[in-house]
N, C-alpha and C. Protein backbone atom coordinates (compact mmCIF):
# COMPACT_ATOMS: atom_id res chain seq x y z
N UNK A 1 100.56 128.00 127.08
CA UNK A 1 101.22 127.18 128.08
C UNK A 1 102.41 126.47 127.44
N UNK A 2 103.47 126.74 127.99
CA UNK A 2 105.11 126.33 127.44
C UNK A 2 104.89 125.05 128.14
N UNK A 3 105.17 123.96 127.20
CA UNK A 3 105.69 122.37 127.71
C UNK A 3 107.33 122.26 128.50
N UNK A 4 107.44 121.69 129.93
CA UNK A 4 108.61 121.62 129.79
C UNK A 4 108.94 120.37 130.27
N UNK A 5 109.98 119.73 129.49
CA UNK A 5 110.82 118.32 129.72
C UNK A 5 111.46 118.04 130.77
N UNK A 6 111.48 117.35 131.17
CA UNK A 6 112.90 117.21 132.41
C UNK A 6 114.05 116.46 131.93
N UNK A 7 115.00 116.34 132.52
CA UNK A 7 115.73 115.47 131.86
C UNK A 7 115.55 113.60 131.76
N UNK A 8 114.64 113.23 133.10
CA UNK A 8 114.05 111.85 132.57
C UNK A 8 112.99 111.67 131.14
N UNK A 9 112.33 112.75 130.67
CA UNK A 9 111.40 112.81 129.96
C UNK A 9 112.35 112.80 128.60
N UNK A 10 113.71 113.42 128.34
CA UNK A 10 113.96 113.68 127.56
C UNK A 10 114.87 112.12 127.10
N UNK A 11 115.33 112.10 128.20
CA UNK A 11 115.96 110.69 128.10
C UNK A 11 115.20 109.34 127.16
N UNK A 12 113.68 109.51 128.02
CA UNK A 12 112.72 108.19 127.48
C UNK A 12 112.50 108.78 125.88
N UNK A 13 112.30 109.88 125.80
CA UNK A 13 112.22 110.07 123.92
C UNK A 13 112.92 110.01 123.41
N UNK A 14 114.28 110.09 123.77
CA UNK A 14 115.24 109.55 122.77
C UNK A 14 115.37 108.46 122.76
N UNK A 15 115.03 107.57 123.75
CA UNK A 15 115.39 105.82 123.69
C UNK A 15 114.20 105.63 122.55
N UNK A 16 113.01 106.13 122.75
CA UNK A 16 112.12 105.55 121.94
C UNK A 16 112.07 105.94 120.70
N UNK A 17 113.01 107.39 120.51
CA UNK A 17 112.91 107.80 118.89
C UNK A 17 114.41 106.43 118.00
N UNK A 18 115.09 106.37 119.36
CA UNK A 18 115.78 105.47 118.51
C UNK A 18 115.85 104.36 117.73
N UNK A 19 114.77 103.47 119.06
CA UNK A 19 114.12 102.13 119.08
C UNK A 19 112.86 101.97 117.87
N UNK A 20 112.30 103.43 117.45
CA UNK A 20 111.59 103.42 116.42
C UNK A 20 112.59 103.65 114.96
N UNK A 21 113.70 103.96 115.49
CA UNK A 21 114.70 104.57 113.94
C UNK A 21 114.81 103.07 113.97
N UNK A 22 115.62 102.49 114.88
CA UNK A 22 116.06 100.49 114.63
C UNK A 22 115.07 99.77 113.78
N UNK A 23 113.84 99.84 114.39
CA UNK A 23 112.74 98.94 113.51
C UNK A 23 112.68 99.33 112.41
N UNK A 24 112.28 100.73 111.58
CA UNK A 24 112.19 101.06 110.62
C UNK A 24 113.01 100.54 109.95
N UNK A 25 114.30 99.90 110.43
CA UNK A 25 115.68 100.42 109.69
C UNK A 25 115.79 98.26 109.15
N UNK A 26 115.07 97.79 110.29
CA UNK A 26 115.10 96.58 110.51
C UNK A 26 113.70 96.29 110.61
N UNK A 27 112.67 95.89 109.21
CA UNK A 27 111.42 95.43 109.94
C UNK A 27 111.27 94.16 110.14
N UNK A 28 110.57 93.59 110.83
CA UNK A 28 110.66 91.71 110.97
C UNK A 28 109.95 90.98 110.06
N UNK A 29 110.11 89.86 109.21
CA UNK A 29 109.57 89.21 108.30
C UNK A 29 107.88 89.30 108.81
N UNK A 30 107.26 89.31 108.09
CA UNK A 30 105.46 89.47 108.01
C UNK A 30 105.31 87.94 109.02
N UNK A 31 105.71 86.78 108.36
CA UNK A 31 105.46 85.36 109.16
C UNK A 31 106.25 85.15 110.50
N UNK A 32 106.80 86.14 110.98
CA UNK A 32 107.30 85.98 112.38
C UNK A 32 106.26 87.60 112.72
N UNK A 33 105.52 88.48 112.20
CA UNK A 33 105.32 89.29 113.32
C UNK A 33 102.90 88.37 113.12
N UNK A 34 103.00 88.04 112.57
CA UNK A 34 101.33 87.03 112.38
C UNK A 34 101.69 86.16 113.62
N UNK A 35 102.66 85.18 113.68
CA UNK A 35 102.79 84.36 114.46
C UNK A 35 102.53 84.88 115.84
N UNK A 36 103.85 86.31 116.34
CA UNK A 36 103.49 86.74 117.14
C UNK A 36 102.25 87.41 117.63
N UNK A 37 100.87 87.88 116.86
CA UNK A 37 99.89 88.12 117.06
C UNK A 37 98.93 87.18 117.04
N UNK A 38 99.44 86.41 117.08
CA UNK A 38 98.53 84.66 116.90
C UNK A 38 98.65 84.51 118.50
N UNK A 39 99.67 84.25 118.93
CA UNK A 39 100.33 83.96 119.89
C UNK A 39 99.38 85.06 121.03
N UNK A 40 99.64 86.11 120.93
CA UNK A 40 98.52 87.07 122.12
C UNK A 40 97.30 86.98 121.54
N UNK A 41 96.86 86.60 121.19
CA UNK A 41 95.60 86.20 120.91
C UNK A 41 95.08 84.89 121.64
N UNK A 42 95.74 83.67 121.40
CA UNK A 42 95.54 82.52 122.35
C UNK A 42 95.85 83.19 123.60
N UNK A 43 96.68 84.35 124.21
CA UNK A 43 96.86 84.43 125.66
C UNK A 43 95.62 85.02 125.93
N UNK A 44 95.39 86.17 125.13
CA UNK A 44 94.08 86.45 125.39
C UNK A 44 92.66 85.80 125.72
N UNK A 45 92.44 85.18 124.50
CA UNK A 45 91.48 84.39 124.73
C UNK A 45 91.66 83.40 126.22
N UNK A 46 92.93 83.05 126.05
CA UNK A 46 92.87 82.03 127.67
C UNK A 46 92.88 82.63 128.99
N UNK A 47 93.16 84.01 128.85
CA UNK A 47 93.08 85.21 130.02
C UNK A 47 91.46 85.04 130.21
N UNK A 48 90.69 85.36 128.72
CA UNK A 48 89.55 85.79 129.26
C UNK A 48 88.65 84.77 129.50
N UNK A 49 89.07 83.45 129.16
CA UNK A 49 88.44 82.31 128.87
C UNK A 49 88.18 81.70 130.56
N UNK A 50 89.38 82.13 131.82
CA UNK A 50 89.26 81.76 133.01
C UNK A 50 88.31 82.70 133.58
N UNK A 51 87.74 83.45 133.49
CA UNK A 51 86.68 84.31 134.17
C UNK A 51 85.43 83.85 134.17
């Protein structure tokens, strides 16, 4: 079975092969990407904390 792309499909993989070349190219300091997982973590917990 041949895969075939369309041209929206092909579009979104290149945005995302790019957006993955940027980060690589640029990674974010360790104490700004903890913070940010600190951070969804309290949302989390307070998401699940109202149920």
């Amino acid at each position: 079975m041949e895969i075939k792309l369309n041209d929206y499909h092909k579009k979104v993989n290149a945005e995302k092969k790019a957006s993955v070349a940027y980060w690589m190219q640029h990674p974010k300091p360790r104490e700004e990407s903890l913070k940010r997982l600190k951070l969804l973590r309290e949302q989390r917990l307070a998401s699940l904390s109202n149920w």
